[in-house]
Protein backbone atom coordinates (compact mmCIF):
# COMPACT_ATOMS: atom_id res chain seq x y z
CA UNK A 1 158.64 99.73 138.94
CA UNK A 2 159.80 99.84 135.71
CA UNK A 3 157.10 100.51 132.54
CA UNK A 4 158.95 99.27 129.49
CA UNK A 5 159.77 95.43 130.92
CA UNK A 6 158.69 94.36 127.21
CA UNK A 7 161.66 96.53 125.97
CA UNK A 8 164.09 94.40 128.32
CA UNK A 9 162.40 90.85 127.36
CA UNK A 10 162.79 91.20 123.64
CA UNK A 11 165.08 92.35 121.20
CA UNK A 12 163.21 91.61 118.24
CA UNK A 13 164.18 93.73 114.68
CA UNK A 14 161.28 95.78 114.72
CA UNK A 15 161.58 96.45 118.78
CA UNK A 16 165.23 97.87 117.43
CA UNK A 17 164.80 99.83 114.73
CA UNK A 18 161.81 102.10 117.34
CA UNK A 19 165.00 102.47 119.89
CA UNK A 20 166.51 103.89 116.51
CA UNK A 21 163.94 106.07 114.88
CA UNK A 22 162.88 107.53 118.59
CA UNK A 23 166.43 108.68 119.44
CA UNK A 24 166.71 110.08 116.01
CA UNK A 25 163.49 111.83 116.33
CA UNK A 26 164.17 113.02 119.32
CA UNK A 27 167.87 114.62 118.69
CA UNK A 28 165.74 115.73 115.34
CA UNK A 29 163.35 117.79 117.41
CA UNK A 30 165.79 119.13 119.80
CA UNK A 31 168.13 120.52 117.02
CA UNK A 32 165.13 121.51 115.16
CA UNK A 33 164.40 123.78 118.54
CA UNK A 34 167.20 125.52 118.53
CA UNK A 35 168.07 126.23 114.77
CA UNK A 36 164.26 127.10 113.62
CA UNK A 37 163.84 130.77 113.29
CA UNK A 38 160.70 130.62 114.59
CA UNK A 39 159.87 132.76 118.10
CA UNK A 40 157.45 131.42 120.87
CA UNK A 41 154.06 131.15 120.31
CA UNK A 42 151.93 133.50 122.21
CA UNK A 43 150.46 130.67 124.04
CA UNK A 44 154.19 129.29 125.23
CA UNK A 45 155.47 132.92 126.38
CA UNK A 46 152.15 133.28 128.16
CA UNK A 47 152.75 129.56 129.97
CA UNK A 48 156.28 130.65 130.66
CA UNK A 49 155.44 133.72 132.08
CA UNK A 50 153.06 131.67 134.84
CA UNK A 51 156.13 129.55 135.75
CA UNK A 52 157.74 132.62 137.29
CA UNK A 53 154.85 132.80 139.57
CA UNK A 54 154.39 129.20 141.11
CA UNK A 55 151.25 127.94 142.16
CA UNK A 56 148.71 125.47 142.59
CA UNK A 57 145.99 126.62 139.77
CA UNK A 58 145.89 129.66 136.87
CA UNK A 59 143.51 131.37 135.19
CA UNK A 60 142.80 128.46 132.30
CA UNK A 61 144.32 125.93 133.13
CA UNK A 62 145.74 123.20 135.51
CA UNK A 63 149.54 123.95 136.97
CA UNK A 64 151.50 121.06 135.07
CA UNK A 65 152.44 123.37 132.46
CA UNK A 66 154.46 126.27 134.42
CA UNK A 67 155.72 123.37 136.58
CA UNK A 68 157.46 122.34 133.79
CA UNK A 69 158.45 125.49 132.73
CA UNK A 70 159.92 126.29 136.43
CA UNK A 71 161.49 123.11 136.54
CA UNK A 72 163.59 123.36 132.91
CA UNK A 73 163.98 126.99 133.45
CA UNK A 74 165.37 126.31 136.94
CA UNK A 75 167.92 124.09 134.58
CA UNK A 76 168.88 125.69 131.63
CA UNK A 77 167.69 129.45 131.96
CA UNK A 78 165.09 131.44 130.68
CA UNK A 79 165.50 130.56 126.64
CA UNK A 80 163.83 129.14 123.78
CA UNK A 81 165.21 125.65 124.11
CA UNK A 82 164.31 126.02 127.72
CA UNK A 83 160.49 126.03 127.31
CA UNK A 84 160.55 124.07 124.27
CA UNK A 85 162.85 121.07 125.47
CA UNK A 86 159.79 119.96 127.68
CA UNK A 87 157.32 119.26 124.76
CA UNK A 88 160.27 117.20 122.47
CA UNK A 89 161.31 114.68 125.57
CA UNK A 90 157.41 114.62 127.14
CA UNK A 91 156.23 113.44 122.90
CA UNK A 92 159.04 110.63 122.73
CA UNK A 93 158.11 109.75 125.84
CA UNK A 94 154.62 109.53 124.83
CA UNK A 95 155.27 107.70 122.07
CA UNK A 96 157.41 105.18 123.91
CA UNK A 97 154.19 104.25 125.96
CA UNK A 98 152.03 104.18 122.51
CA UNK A 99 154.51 101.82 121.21
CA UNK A 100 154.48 100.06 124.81
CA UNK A 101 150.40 99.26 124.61
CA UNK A 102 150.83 97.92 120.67
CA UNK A 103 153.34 95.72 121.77
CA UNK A 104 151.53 94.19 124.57
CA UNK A 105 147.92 93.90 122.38
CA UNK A 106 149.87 92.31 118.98
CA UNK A 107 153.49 92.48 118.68
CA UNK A 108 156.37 94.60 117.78
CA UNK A 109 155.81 95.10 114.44
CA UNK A 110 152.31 96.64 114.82
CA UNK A 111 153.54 98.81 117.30
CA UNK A 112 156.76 100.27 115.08
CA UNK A 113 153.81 101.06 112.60
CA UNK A 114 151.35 102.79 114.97
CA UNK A 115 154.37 104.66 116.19
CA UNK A 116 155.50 105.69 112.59
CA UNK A 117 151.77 106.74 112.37
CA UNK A 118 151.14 108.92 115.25
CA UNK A 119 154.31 110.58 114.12
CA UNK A 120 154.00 110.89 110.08
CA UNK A 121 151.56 113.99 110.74
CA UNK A 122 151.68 117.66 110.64
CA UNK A 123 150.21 117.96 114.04
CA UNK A 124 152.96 115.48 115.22
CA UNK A 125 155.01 118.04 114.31
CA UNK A 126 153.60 120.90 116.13
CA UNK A 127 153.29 118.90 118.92
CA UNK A 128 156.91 117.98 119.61
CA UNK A 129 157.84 121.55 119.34
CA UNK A 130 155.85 123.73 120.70
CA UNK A 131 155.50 123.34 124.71
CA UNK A 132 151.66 123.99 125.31
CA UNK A 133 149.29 121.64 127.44
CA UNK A 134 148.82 118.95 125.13
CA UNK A 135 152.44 117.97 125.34
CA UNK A 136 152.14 116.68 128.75
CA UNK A 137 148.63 115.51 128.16
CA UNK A 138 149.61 112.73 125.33
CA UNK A 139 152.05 111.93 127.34
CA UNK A 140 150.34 111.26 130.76
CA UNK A 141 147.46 109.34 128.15
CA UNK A 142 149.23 107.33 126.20
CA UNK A 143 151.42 105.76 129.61
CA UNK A 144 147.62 106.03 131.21
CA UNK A 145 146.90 103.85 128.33
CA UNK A 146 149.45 101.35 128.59
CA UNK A 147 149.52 100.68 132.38
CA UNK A 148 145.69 100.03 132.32
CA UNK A 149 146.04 97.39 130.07
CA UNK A 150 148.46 95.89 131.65
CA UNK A 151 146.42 96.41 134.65
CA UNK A 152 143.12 94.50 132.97
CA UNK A 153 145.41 91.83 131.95
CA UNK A 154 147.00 90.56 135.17
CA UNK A 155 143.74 91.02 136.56
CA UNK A 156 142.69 88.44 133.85
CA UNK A 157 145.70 86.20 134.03
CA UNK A 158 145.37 86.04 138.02
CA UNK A 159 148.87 86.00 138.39
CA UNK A 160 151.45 88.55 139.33
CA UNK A 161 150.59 91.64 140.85
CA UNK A 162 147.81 94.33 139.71
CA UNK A 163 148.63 96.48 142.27
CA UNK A 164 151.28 98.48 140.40
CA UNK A 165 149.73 98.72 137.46
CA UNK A 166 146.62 99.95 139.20
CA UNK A 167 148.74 102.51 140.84
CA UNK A 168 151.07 103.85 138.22
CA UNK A 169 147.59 104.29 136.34
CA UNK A 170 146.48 106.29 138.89
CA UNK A 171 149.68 108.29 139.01
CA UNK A 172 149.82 108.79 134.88
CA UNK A 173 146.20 109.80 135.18
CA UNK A 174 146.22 112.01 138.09
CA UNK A 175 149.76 114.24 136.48
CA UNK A 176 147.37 114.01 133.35
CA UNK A 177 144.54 115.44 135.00
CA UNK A 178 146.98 118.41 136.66
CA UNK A 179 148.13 119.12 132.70
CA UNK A 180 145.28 119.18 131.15
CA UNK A 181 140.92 119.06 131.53
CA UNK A 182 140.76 116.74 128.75
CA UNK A 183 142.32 113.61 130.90
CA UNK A 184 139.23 113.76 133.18
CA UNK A 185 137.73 112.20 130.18
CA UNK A 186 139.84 108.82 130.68
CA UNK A 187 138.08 107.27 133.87
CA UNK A 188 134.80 107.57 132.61
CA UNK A 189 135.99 106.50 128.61
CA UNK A 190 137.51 103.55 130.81
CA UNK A 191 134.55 102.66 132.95
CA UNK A 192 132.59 103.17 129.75
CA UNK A 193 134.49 100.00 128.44
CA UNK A 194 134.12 97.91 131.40
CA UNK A 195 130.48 97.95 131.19
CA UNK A 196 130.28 97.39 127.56
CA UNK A 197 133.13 94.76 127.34
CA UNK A 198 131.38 90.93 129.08
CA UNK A 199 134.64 89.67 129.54
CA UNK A 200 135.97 92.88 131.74
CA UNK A 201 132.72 93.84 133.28
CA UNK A 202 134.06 91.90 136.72
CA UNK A 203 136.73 94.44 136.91
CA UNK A 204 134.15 97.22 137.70
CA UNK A 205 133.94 95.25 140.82
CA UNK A 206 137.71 95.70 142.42
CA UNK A 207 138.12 98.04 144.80
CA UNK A 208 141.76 98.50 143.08
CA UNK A 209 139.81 100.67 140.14
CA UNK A 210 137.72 102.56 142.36
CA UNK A 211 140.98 103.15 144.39
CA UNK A 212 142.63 104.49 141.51
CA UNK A 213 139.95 106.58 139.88
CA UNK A 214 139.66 108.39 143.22
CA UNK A 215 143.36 108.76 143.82
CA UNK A 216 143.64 110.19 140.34
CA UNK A 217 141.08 112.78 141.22
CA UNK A 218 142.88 113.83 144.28
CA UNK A 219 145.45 114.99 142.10
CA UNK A 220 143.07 118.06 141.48
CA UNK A 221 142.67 118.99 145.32
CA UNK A 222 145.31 121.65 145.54
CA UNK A 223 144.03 122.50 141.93
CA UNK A 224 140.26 123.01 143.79
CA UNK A 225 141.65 124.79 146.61
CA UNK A 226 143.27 127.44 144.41
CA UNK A 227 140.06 128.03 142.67
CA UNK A 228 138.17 128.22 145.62
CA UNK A 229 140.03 131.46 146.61
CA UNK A 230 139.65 132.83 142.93
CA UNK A 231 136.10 132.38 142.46
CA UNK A 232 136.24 129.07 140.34
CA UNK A 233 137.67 131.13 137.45
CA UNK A 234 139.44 128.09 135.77
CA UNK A 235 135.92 126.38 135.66
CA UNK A 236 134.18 129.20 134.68
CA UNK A 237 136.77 130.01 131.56
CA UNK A 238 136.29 125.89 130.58
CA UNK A 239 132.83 126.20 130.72
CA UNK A 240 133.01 128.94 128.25
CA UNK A 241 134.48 126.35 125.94
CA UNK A 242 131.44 125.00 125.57
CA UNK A 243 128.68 127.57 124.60
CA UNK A 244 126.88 126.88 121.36
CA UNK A 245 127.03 128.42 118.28
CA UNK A 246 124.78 132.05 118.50
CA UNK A 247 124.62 132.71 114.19
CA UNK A 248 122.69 130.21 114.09
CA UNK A 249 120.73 128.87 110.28
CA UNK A 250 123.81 127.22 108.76
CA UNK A 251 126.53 128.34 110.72
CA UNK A 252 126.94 124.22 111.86
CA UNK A 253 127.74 123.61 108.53
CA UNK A 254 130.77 126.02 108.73
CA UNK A 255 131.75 124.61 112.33
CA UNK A 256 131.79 121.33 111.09
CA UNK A 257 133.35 121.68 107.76
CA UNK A 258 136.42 123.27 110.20
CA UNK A 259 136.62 120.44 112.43
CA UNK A 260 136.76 117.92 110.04
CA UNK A 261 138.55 119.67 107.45
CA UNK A 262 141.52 120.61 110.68
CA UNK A 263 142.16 116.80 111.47
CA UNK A 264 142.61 115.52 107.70
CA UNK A 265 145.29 118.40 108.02
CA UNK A 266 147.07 117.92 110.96
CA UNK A 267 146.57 113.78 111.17
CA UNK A 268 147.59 113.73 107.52
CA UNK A 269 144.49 112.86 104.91
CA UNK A 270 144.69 109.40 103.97
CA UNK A 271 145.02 108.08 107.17
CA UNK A 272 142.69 109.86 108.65
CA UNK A 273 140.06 108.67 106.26
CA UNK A 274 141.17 104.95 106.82
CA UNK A 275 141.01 105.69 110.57
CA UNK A 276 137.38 106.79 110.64
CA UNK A 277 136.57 104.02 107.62
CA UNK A 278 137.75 101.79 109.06
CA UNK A 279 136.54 102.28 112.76
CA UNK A 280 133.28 102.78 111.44
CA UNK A 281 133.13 98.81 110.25
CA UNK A 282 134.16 97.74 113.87
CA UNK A 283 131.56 99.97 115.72
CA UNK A 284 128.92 97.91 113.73
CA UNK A 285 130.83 94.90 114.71
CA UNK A 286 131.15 95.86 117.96
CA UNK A 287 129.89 92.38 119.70
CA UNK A 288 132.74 90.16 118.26
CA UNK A 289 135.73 92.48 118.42
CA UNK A 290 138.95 91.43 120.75
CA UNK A 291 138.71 92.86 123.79
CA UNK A 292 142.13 95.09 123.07
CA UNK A 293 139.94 96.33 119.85
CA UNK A 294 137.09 97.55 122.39
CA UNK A 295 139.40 99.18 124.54
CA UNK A 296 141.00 100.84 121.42
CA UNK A 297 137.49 101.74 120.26
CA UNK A 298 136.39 103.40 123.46
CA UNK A 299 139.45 105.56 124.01
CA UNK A 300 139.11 106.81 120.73
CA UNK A 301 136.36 106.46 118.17
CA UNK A 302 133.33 107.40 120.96
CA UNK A 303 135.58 110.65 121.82
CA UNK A 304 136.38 111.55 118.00
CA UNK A 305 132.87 111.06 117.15
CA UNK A 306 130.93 113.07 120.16
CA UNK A 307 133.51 115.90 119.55
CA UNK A 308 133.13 115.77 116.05
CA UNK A 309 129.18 116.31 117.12
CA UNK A 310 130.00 119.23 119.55
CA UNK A 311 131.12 120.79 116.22
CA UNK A 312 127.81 120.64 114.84
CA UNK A 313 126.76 123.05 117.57
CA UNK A 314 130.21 125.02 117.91
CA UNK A 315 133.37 125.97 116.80
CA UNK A 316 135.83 123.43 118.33
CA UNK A 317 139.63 123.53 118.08
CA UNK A 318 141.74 121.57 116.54
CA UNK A 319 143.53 120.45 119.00
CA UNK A 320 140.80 119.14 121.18
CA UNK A 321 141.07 115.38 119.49
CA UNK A 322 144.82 115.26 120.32
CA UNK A 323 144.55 112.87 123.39
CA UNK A 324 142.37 109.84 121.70
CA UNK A 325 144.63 109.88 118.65
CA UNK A 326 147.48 107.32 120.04
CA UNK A 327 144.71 104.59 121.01
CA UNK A 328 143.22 105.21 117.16
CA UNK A 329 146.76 105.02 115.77
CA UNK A 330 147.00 102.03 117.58
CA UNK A 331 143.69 100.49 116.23
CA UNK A 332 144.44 101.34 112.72
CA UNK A 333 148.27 99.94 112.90
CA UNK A 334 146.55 96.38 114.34
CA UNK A 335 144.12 96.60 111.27
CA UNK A 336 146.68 97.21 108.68
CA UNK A 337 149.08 94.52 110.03
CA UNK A 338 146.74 91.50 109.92
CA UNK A 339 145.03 91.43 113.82
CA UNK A 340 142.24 93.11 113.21
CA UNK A 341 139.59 92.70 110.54
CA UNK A 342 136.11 94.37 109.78
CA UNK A 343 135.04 91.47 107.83
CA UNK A 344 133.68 93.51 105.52
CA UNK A 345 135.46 95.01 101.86
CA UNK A 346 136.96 97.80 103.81
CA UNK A 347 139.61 95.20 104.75
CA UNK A 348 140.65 95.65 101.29
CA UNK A 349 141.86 99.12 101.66
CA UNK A 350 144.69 97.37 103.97
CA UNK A 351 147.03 98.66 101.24
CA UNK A 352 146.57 102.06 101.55
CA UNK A 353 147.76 102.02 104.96
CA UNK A 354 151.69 102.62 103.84
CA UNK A 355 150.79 105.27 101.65
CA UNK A 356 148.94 106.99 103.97
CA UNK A 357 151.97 106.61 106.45
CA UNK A 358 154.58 107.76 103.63
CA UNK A 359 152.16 111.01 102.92
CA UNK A 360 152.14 111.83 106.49
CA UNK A 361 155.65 111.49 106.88
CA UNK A 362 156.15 113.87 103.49
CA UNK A 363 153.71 116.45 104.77
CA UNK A 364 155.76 116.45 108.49
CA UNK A 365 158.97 116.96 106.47
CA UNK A 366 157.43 119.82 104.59
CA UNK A 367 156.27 120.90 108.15
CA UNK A 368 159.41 120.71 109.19
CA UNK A 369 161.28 122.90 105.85
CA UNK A 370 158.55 125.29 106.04
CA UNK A 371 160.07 127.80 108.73
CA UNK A 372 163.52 127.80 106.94
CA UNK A 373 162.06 127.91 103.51
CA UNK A 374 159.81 130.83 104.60
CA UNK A 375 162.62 132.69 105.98
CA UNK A 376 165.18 131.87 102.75
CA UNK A 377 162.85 133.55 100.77
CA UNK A 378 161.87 136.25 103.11
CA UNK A 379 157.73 135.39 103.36
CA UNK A 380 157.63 135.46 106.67
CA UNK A 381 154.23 137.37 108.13
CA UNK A 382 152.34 136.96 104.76
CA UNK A 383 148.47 136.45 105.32
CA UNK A 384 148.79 132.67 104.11
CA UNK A 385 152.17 132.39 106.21
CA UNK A 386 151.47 129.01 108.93
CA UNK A 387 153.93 130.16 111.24
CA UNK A 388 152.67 133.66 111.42
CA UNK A 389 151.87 133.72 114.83
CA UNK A 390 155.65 132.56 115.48
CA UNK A 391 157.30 135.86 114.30
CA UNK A 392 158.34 139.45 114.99
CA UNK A 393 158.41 138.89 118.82
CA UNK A 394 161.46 138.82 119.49
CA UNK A 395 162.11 142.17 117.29
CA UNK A 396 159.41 143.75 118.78
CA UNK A 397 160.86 142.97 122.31
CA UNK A 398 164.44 144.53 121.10
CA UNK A 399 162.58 147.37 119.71
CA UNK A 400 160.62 148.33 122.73
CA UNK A 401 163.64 147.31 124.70
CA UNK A 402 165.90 149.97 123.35
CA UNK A 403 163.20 152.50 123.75
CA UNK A 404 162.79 151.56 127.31
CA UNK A 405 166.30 152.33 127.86
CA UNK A 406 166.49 155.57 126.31
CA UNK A 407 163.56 156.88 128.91
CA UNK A 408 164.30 159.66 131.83
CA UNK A 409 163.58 156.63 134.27
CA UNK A 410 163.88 153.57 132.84
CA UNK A 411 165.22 151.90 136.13
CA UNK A 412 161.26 153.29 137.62
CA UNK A 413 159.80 152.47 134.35
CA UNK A 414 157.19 149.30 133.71
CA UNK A 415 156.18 148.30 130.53
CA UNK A 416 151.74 148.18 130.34
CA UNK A 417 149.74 146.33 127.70
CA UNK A 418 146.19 145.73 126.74
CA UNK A 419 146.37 142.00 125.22
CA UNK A 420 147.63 139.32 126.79
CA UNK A 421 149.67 138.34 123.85
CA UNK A 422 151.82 141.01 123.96
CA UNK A 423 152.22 141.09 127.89
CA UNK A 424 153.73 137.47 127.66
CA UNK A 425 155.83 137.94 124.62
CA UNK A 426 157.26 141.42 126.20
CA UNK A 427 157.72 139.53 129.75
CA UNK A 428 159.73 137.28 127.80
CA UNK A 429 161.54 139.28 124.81
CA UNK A 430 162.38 142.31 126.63
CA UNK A 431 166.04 142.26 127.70
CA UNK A 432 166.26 141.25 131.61
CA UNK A 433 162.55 140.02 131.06
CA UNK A 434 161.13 142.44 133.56
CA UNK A 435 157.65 141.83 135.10
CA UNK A 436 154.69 143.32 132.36
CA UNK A 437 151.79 144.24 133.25
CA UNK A 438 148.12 144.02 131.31
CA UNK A 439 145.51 146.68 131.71
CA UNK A 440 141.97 145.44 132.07
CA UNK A 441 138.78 148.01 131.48
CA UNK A 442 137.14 148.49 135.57
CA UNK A 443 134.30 146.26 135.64
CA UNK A 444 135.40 144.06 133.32
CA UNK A 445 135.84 140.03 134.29
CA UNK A 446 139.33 138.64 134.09
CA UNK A 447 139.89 137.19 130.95
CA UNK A 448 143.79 136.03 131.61
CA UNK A 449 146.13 134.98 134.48
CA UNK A 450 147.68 138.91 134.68
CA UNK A 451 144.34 139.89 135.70
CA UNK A 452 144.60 137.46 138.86
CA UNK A 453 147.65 139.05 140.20
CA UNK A 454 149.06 142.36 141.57
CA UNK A 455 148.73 144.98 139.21
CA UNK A 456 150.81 148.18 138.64
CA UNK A 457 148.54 149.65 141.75
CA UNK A 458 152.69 148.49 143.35
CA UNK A 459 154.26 150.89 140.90
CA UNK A 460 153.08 154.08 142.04
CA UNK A 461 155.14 157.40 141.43
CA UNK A 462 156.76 155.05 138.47
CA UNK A 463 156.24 155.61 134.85
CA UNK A 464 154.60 153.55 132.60
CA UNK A 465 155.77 152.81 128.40
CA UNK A 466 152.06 151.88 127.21
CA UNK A 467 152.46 149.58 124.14
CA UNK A 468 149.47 149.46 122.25
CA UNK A 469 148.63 147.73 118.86
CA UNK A 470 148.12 149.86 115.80
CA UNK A 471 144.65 150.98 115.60
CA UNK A 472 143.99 150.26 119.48
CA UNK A 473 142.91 153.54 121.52
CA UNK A 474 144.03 154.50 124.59
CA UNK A 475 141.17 153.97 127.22
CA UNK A 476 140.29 157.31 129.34
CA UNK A 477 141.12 155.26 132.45
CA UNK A 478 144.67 154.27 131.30
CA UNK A 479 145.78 157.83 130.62
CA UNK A 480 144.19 159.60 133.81
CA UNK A 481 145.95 157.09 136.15
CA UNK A 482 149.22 158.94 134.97
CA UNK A 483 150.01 162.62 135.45
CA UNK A 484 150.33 163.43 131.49
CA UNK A 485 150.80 161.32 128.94
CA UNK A 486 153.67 161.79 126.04
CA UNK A 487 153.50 159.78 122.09
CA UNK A 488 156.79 157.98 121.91
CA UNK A 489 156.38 156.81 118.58
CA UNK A 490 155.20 154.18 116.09
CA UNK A 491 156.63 151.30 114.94
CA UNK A 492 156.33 148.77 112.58
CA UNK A 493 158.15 145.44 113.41
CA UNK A 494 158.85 143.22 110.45
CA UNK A 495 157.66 139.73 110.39
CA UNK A 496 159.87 138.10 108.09
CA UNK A 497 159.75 139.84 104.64
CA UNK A 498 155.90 139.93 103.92
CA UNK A 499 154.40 140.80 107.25
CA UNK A 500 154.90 143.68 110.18
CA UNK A 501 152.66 144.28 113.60
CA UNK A 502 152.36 148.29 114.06
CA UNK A 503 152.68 149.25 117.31
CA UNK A 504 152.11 152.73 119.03
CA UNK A 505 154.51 153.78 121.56
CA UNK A 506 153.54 156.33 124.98
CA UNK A 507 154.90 157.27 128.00
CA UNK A 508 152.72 157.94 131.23
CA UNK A 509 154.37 160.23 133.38
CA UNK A 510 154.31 159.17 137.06
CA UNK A 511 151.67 156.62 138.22
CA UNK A 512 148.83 158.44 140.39
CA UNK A 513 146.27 155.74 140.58
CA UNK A 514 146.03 152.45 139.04
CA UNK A 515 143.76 152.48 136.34
């Protein structure tokens, strides 16, 4: 079954030039990959580090993202480009199903612009490059997005067969579900529309949805089983996401003014503002909107605007949003090209749709400059430095590396941390990428995947080079589990020009207990 028959039926201008600008973007993203000087994010080196250990479930989240690791890994090697790949092909991808949906709702032209859109964006930007869980999530929602619709429709036009759009929905929502929490969210968004929307509502009554939302669930089975043999921790650590705010008096004001202040940011601030402007008009309007508007409406608007509420009570991340954006992009492309109208004098700000596209696309180029401009001039690791969190890992791993080696043992010697940050980007920096370990204080609840597995309790008689942050003390536990413990030395790894991490050195003499 192939998902892009309307790519095959037509061969319209607008249908050509998105062939065009998504294999550009797409070489653009993978050359961009491997000539940025920009190391992986603590979050990647941590996700690449689970993919060495294969398994149904982790500490945070569901498998989909080490899968992919294992599987490009398996392919290319442990590098860069191989973790990173992942998130530039799963975003074109993605964005081939966005354009898929706006073809099939109005025509080829609206979908080139909601494409252009969801791309012209600094978050756009992030998000083809950097392989975290949100890569595979877009893409698993907007093809989730696309084959229900075509699902609703031949179930309207009584003709053809339903069946395999009912099933690849299942299947887009189901890998969706295994990459991220957040596509849980779809079924219910979906059945939300079904009641709300007259003309669908006799959908809610095929056994080919209820099929489908069940199979899609199933997905998480092996995901439940896991969890049931480590205590539920992945559902206790997302139910952690959602605590309230504990300053209380104004504090909301501060959550809030994040939130919102993040997504005119990363969605790019003029079309953001005609987004929720816009939407606003149809909400009120809700009764004699298309049903493709309602469908748009549901899948985005009602998410934006309850998490945009959760922020009133919480700090949320910016991130969290990501997966209704395509269906909003969507909405606000049909608007801007003619299909949709508010009937109201928000129609007239139409115009401002282009401009807002043409910002966007200036603030992803500057997005794009920003690592090479950073390092021409040396700013790297300054306090107002964007990519900060993207340097001085892969020094630090050389540095600690050729300390490693210079060691009485370094063939018995393992490498202990107390963050997870630095386990993952020493696991993967470190030449030969050895297995590194992360101390946790006794008593203490797990707070990351290394906490799940086999500790150094397997390295005993070995030594141990303790890598500590700057500033960070040695816990009494730590040092007794070793015979003596020797200073190495300090270190201050450079960041780019403007910036360094210090980092204190020590070498525990043959492991006696774990600690």
């Amino acid at each position: 079954m192939s998902l892009t028959p309307a790519l095959s039926r037509t061969t319209d201008t607008h249908q050509r030039w998105f062939i065009v600008f998504i294999a550009v973007l797409t070489l653009w993203r993978i050359l961009f990959i491997i000539l940025a000087p920009l190391d992986l994010a603590p979050d990647e080196a941590y996700y690449w580090d689970w993919s060495r250990i294969p398994d149904w479930g982790y500490f945070s989240k569901p498998p989909m993202v080490a899968w992919l690791n294992l599987i490009s890994g398996s392919l290319l090697g442990s590098s860069v480009l191989a973790v990173r790949l992942p998130a530039a092909l799963l975003t074109s991808v993605g964005l081939i199903g966005l354009f898929l949906v706006a073809q099939q709702m109005y025509d080829s032209r609206t979908a080139l612009w909601a494409a252009l859109a969801a791309t012209a964006a600094p978050g756009a930007c992030a998000l083809g490059l950097l392989m975290t869980i949100d890569a595979p999530l877009l893409c698993c929602w907007s093809l989730a997005l696309y084959t229900i619709w075509r699902a609703i429709e031949t179930e309207h036009a009584h003709s053809g067969s339903p069946a395999r759009w009912w099933l690849a929905t299942t299947f887009c929502i189901g890998l969706g579900i295994l990459s991220k929490q957040m596509m849980m969210a779809f079924p219910p968004l979906l059945l939300l529309f079904l009641a709300l929307s007259p003309t669908d509502r006799f959908i809610l009554k095929k056994p080919a949805l209820t099929l489908a939302i069940i199979g899609a669930f199933a997905f998480l089975a092996p995901v439940i089983w896991w969890n049931i043999g480590n205590d539920w921790i992945t559902l206790r650590h997302t139910a952690h996401h959602f605590e309230g705010n504990r300053q209380g008096g104004f504090f909301f004001l501060i959550t809030f003014g994040e939130f919102v202040g993040s997504q005119f940011l990363l969605i790019s601030p003029l079309t953001y503002f005609l987004l929720i402007t816009f939407a606003a008009t149809l909400v009120i309007k809700w009764r004699s909107c298309e049903r493709s508007t309602r469908l748009l409406l549901i899948l985005s608007i009602v998410p934006l605007v309850v998490i945009t509420l959760m922020s009133l009570r919480q700090r949320v991340h910016p991130n969290w949003p990501a997966a209704f954006y395509p269906a909003g992009m969507i909405l606000l492309a049909g608007w801007a090209t003619g299909h949709i109208s508010s009937g109201s004098s928000v129609d007239r700000l139409r115009r401002l749709f282009k401009p807002g596209v043409a910002v966007g696309f200036v603030l992803a180029l500057l997005t794009y400059a920003m690592p090479f401009a950073i390092d021409g001039l040396s700013l790297g690791g300054a306090k107002l430095d964007p990519t900060r969190r993207l340097h001085g890992w892969s020094e630090m791993g050389r540095e600690v590396g050729a300390v490693l080696s210079r060691l009485p043992r370094p063939e018995m010697t393992f490498v202990l941390t107390q963050s997870r940050q630095l386990t993952s980007e020493l696991a993967f920096y470190l030449p030969d990428q050895p297995r590194v370990f992360k101390y946790t204080p006794p008593h203490r609840r797990p707070d990351s995947q290394y906490d799940l597995w086999p500790g150094v309790e397997q390295k005993r008689g070995w030594d141990g080079l303790i890598v500590l942050l700057a500033g960070r003390t040695m816990p009494d536990e730590m040092a007794q589990a070793f015979k003596s413990i020797e200073h190495v030395g300090d270190f201050d790894v450079t960041m780019g020009g403007m910036g360094y991490r210090s980092i204190t050195l020590y070498l525990g003499h043959t492991l006696i207990a774990p600690p």
